[in-house]
PDB file of N, CA and C in Angstrom:
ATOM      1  N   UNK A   1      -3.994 -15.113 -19.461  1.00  0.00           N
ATOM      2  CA  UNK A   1      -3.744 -14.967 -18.045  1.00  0.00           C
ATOM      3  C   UNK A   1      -4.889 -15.602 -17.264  1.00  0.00           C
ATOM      4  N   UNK A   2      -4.736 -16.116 -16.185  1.00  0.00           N
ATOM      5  CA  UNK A   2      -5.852 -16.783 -15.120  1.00  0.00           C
ATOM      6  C   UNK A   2      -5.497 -16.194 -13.992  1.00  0.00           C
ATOM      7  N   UNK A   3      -6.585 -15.392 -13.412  1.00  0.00           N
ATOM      8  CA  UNK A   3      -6.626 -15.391 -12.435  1.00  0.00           C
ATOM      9  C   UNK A   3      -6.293 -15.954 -10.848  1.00  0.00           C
ATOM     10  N   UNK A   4      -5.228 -15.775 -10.130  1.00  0.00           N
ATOM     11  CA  UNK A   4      -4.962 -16.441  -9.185  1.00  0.00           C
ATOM     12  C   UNK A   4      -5.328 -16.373  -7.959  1.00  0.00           C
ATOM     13  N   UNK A   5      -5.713 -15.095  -7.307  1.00  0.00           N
ATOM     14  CA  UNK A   5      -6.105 -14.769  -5.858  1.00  0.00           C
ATOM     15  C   UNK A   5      -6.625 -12.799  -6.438  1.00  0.00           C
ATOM     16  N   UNK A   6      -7.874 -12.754  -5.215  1.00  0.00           N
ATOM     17  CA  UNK A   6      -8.010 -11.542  -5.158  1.00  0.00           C
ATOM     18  C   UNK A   6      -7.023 -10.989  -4.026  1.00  0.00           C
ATOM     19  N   UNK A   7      -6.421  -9.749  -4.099  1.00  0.00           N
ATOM     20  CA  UNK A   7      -5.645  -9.177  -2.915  1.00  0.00           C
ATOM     21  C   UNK A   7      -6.383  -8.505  -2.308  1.00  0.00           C
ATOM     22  N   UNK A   8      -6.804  -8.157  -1.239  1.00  0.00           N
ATOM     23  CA  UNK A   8      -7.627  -6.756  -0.255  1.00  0.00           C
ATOM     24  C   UNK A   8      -6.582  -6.560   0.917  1.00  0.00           C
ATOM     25  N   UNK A   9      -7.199  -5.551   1.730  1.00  0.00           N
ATOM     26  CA  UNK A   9      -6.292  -4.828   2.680  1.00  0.00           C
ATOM     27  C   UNK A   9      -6.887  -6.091   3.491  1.00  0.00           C
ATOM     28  N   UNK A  10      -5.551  -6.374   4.584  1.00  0.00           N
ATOM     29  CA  UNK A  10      -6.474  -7.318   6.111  1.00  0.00           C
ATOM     30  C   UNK A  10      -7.075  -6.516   6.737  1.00  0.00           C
ATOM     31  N   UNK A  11      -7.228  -4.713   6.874  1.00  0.00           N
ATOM     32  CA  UNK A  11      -7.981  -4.253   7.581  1.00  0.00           C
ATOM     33  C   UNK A  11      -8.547  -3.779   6.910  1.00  0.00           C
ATOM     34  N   UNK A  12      -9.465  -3.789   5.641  1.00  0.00           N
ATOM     35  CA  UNK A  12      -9.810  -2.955   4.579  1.00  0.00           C
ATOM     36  C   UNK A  12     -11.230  -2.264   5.676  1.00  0.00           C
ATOM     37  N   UNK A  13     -11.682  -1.131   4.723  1.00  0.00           N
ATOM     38  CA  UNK A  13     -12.784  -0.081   5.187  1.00  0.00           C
ATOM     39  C   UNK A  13     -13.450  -0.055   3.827  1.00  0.00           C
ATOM     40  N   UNK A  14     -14.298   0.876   3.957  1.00  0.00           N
ATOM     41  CA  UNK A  14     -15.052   1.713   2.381  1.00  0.00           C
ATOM     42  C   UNK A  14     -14.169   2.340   2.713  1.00  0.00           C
ATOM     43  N   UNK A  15     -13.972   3.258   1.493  1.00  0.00           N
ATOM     44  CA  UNK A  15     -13.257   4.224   0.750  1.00  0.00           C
ATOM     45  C   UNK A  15     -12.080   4.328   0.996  1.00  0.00           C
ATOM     46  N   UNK A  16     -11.289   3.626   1.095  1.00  0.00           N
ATOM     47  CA  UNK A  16      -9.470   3.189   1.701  1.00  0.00           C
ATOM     48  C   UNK A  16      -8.943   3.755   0.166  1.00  0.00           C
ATOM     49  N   UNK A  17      -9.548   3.205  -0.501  1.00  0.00           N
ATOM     50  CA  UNK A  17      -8.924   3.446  -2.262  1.00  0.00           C
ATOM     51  C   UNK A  17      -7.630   2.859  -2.382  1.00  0.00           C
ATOM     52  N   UNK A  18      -8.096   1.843  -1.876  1.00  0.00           N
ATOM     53  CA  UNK A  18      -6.793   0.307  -1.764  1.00  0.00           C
ATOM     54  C   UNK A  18      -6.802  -0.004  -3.629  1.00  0.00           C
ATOM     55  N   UNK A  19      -5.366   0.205  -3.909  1.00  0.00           N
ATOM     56  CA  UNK A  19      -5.096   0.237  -5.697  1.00  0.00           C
ATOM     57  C   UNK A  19      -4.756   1.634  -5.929  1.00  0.00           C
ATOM     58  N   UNK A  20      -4.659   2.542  -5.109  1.00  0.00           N
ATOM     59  CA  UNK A  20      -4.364   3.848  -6.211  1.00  0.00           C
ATOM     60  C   UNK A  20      -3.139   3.758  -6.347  1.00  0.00           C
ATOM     61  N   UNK A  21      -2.256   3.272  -5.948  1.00  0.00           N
ATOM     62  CA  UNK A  21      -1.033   2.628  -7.000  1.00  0.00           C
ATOM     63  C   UNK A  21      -0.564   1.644  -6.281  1.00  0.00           C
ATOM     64  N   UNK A  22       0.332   0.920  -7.165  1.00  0.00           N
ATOM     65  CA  UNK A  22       0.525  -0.665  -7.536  1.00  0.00           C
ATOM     66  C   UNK A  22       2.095  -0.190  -8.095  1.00  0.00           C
ATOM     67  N   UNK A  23       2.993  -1.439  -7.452  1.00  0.00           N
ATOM     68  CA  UNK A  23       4.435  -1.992  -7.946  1.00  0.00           C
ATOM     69  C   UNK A  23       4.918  -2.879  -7.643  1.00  0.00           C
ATOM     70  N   UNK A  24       5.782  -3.161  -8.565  1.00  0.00           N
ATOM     71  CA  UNK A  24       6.196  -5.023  -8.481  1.00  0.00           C
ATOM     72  C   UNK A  24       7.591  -5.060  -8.883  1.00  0.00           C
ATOM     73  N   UNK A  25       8.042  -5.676  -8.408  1.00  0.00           N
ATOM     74  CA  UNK A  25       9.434  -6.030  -8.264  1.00  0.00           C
ATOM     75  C   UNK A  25       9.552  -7.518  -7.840  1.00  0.00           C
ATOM     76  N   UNK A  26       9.572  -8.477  -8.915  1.00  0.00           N
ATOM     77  CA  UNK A  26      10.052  -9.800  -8.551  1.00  0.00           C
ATOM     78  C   UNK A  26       8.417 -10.297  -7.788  1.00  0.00           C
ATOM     79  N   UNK A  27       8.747 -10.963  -6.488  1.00  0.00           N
ATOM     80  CA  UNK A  27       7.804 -11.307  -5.909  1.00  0.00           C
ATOM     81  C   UNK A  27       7.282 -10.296  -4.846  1.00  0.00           C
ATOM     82  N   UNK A  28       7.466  -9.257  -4.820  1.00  0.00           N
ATOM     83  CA  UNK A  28       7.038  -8.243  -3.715  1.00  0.00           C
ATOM     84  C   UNK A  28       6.255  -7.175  -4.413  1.00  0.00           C
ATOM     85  N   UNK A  29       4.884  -7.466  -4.005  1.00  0.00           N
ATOM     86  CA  UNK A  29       3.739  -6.172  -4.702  1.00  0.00           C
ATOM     87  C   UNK A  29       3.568  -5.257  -3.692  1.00  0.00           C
ATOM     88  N   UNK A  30       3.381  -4.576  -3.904  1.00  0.00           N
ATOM     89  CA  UNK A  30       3.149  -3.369  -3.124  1.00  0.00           C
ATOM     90  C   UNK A  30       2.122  -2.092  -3.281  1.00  0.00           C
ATOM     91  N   UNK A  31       0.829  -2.080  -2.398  1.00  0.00           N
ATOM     92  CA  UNK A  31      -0.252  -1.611  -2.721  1.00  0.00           C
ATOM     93  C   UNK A  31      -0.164  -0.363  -2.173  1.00  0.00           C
ATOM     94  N   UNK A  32      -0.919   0.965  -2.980  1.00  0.00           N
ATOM     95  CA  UNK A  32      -1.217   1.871  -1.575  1.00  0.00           C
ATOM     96  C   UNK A  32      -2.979   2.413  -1.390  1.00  0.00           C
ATOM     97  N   UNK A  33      -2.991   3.029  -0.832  1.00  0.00           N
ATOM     98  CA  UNK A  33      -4.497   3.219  -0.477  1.00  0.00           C
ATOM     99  C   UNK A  33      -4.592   4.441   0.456  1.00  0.00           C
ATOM    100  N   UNK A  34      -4.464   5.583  -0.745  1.00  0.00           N
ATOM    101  CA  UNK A  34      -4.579   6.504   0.151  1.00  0.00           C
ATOM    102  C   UNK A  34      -5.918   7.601   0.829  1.00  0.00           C
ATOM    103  N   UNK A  35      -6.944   6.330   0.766  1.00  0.00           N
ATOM    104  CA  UNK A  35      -8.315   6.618   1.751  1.00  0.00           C
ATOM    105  C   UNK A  35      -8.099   6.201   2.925  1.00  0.00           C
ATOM    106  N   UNK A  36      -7.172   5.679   3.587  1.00  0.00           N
ATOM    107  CA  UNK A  36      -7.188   4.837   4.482  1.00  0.00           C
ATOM    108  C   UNK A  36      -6.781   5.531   5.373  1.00  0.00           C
ATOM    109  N   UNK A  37      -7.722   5.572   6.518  1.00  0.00           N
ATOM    110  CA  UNK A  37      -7.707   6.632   7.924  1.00  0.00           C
ATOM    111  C   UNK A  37      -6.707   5.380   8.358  1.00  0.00           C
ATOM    112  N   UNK A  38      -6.302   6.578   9.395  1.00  0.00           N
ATOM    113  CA  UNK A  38      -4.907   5.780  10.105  1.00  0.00           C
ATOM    114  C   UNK A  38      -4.775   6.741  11.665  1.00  0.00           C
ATOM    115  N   UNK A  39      -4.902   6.038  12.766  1.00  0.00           N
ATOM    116  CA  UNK A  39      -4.350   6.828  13.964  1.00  0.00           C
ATOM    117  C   UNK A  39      -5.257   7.820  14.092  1.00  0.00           C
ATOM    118  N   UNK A  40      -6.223   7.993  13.714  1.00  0.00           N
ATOM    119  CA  UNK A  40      -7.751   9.248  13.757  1.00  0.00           C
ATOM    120  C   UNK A  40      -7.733  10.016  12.982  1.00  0.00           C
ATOM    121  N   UNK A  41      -6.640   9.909  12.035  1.00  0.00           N
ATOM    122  CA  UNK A  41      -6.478  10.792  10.872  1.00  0.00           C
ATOM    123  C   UNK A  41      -7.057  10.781   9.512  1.00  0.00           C
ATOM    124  N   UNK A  42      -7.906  11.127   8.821  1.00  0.00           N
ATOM    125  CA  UNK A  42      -8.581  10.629   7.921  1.00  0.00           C
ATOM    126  C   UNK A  42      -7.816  10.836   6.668  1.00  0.00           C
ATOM    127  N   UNK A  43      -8.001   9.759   5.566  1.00  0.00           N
ATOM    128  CA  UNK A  43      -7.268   9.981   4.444  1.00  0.00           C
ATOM    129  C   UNK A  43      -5.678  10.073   4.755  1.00  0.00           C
ATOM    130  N   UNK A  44      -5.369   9.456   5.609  1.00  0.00           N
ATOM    131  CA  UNK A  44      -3.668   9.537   5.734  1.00  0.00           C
ATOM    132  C   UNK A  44      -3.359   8.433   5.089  1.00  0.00           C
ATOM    133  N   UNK A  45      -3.780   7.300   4.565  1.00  0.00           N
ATOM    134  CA  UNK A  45      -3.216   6.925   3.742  1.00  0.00           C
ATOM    135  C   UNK A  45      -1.855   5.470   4.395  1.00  0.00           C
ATOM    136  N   UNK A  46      -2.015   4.645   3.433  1.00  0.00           N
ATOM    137  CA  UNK A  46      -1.068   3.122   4.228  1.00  0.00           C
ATOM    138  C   UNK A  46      -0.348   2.535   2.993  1.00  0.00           C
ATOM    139  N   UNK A  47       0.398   1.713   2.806  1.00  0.00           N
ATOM    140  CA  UNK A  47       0.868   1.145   2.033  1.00  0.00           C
ATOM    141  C   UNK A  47       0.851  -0.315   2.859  1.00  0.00           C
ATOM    142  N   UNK A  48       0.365  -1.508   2.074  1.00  0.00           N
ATOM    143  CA  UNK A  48       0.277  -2.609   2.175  1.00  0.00           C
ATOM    144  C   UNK A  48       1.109  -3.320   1.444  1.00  0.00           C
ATOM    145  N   UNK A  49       1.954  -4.458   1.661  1.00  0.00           N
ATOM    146  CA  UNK A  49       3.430  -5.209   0.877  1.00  0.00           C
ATOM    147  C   UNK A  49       3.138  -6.560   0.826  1.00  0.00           C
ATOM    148  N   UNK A  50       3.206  -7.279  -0.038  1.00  0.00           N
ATOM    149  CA  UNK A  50       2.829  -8.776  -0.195  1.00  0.00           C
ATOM    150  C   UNK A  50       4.184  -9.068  -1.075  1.00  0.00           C
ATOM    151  N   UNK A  51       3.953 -10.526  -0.220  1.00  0.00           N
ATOM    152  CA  UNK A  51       5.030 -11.727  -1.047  1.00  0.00           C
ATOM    153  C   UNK A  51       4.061 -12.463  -2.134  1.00  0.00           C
ATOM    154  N   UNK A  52       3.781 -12.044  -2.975  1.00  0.00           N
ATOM    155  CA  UNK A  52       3.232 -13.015  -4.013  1.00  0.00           C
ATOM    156  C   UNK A  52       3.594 -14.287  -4.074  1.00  0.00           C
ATOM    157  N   UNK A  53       4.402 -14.762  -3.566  1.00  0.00           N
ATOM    158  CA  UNK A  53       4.951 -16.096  -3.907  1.00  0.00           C
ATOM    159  C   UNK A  53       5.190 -16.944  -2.943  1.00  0.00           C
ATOM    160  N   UNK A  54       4.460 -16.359  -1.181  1.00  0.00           N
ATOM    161  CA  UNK A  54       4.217 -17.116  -0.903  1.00  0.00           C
ATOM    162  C   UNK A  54       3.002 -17.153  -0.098  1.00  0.00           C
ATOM    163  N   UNK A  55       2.465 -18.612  -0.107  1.00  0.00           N
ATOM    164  CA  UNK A  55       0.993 -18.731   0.127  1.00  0.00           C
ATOM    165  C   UNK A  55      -0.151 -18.223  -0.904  1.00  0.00           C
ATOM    166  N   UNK A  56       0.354 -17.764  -2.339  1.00  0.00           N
ATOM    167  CA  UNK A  56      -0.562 -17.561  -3.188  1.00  0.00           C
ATOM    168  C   UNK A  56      -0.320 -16.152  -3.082  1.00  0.00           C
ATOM    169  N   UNK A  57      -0.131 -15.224  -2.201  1.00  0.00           N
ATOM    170  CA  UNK A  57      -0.082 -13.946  -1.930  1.00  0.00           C
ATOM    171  C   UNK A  57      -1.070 -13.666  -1.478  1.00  0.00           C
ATOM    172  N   UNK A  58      -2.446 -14.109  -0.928  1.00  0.00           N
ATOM    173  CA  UNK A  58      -3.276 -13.751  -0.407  1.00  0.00           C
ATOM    174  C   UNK A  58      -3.134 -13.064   1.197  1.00  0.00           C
ATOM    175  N   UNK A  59      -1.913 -13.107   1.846  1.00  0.00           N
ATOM    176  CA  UNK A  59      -2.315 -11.502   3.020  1.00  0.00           C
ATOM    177  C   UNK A  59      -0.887 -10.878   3.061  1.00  0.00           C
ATOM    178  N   UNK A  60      -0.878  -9.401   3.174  1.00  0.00           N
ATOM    179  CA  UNK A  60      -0.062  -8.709   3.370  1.00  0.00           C
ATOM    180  C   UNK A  60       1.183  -9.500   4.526  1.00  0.00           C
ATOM    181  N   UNK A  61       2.597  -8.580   4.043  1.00  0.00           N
ATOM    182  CA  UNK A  61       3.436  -8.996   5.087  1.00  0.00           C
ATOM    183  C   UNK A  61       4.230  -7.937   6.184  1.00  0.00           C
ATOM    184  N   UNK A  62       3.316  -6.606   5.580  1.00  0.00           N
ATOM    185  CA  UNK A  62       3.864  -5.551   6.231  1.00  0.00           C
ATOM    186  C   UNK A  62       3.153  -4.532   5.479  1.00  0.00           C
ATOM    187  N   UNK A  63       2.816  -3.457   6.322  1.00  0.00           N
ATOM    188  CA  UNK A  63       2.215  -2.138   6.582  1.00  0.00           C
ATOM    189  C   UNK A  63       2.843  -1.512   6.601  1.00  0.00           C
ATOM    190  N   UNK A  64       2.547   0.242   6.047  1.00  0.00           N
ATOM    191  CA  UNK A  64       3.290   1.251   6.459  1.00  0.00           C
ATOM    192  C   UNK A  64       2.323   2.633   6.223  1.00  0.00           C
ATOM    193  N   UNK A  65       2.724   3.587   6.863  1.00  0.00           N
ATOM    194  CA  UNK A  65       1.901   4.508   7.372  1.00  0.00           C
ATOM    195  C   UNK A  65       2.936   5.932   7.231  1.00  0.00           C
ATOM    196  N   UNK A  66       2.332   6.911   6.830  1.00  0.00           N
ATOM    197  CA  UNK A  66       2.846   8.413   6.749  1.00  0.00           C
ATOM    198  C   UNK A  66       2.659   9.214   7.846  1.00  0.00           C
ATOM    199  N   UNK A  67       3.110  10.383   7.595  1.00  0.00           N
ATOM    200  CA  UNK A  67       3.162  11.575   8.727  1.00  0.00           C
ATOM    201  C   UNK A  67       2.069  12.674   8.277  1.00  0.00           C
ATOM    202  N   UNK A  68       1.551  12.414   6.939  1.00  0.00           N
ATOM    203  CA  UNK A  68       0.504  12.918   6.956  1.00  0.00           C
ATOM    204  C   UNK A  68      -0.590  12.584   5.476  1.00  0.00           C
ATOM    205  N   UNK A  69      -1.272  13.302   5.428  1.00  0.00           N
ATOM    206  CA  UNK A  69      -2.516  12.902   4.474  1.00  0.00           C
ATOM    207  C   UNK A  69      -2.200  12.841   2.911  1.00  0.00           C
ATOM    208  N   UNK A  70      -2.845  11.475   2.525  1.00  0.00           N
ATOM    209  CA  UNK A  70      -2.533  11.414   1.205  1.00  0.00           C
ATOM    210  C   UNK A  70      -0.871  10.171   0.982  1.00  0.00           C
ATOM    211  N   UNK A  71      -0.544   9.914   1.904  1.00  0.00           N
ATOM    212  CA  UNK A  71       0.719   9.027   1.828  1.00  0.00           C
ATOM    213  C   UNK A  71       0.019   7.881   1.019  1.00  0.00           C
ATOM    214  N   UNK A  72       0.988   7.580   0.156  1.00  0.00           N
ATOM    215  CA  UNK A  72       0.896   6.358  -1.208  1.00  0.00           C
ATOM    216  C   UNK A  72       0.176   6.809  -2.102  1.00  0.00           C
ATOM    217  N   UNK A  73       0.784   8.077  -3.068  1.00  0.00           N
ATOM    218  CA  UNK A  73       0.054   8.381  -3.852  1.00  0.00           C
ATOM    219  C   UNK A  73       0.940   7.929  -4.761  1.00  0.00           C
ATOM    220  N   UNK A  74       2.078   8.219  -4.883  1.00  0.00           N
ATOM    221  CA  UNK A  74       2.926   7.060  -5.749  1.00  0.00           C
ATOM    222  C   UNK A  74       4.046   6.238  -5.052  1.00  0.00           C
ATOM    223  N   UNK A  75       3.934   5.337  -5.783  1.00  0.00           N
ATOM    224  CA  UNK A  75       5.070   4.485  -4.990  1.00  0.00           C
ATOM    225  C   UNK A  75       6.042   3.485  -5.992  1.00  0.00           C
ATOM    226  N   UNK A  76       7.164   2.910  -5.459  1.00  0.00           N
ATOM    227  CA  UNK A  76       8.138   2.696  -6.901  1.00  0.00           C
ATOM    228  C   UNK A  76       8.517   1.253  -5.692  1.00  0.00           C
ATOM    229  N   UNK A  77       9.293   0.364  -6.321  1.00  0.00           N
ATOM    230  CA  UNK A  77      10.009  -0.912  -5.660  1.00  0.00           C
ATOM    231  C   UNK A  77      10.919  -1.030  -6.272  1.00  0.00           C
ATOM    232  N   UNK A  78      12.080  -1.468  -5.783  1.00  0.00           N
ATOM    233  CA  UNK A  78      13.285  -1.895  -6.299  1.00  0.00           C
ATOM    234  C   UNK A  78      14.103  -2.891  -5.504  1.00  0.00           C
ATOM    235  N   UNK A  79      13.775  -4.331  -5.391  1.00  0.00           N
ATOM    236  CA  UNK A  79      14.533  -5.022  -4.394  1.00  0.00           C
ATOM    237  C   UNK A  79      14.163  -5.369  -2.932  1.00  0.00           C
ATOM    238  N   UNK A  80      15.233  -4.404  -2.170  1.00  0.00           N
ATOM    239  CA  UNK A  80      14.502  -4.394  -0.520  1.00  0.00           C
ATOM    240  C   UNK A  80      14.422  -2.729  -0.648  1.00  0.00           C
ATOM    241  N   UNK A  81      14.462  -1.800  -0.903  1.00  0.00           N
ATOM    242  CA  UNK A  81      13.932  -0.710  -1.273  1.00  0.00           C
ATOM    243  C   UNK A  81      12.427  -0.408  -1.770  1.00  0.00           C
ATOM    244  N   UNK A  82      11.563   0.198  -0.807  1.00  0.00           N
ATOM    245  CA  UNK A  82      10.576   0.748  -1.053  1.00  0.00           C
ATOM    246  C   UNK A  82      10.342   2.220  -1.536  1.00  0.00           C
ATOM    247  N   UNK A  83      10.247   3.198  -2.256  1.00  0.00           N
ATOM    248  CA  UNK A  83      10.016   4.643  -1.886  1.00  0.00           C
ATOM    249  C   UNK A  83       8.453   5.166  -2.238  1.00  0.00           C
ATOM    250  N   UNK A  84       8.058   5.839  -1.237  1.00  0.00           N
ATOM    251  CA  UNK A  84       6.344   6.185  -1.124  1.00  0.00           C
ATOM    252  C   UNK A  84       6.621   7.586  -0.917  1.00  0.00           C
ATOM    253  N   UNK A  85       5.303   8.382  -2.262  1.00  0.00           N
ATOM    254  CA  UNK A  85       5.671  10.027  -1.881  1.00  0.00           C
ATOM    255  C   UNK A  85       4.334   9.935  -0.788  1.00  0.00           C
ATOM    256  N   UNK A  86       4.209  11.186  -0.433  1.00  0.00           N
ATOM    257  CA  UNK A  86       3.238  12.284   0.954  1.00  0.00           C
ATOM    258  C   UNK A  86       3.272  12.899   0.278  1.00  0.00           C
ATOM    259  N   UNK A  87       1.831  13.117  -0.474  1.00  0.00           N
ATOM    260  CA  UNK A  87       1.596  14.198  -1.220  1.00  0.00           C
ATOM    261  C   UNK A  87       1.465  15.232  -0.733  1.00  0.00           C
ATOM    262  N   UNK A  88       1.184  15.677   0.665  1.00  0.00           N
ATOM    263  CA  UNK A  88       0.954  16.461   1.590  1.00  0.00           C
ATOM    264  C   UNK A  88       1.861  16.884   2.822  1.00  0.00           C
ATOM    265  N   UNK A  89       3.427  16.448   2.120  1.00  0.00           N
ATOM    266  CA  UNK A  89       4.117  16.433   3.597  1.00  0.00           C
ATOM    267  C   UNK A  89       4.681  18.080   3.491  1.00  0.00           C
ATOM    268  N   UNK A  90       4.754  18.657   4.346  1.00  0.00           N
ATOM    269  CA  UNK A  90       5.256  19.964   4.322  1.00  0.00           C
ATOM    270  C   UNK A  90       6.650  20.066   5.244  1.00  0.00           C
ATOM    271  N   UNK A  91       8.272  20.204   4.637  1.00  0.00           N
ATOM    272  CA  UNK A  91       8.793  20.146   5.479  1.00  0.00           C
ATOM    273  C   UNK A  91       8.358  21.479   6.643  1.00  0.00           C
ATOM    274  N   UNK A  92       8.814  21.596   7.722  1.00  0.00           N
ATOM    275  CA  UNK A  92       8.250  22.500   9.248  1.00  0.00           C
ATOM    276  C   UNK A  92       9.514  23.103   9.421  1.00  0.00           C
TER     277      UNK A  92
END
């Protein structure tokens, strides 16, 4: 294998914990990082989506964000289907 591009967040921070899970489906990777303060919320957590295939995959093509702390602790791809758990969501 050779190395082709490093991936990072376009808004990366310290402690985002950008990689705590990873999925692939075809050409669409899909990162999450659930250190990643969001909206003043700390540790709420983002999911970042790349086209690997085009431009090398070097920047995201879409973001996504939870309702609360810990979002993208696992995450699965299938197609145009994304699903991301909230480890922390409590239905109210």
């Amino acid at each position: 294998y050779v190395e082709v591009t490093t991936l990072v967040a376009s808004d990366a921070e310290s402690y985002d914990q950008f990689g705590t899970s990873v999925a692939l489906d075809g050409n669409k990777l899909v990162v999450g990082a659930i250190g990643r303060d969001v909206g003043g919320i700390r540790n709420r957590g983002k999911v970042y989506v790349y086209d690997i295939g085009r431009n090398g995959g070097g920047g995201d093509v879409m973001q996504m964000f939870g309702t609360s702390k810990l979002y993208a602790d696992k995450i699965s791809v299938s197609g145009s289907i994304i699903a991301v758990t909230d480890t922390l969501y409590r239905d109210r």
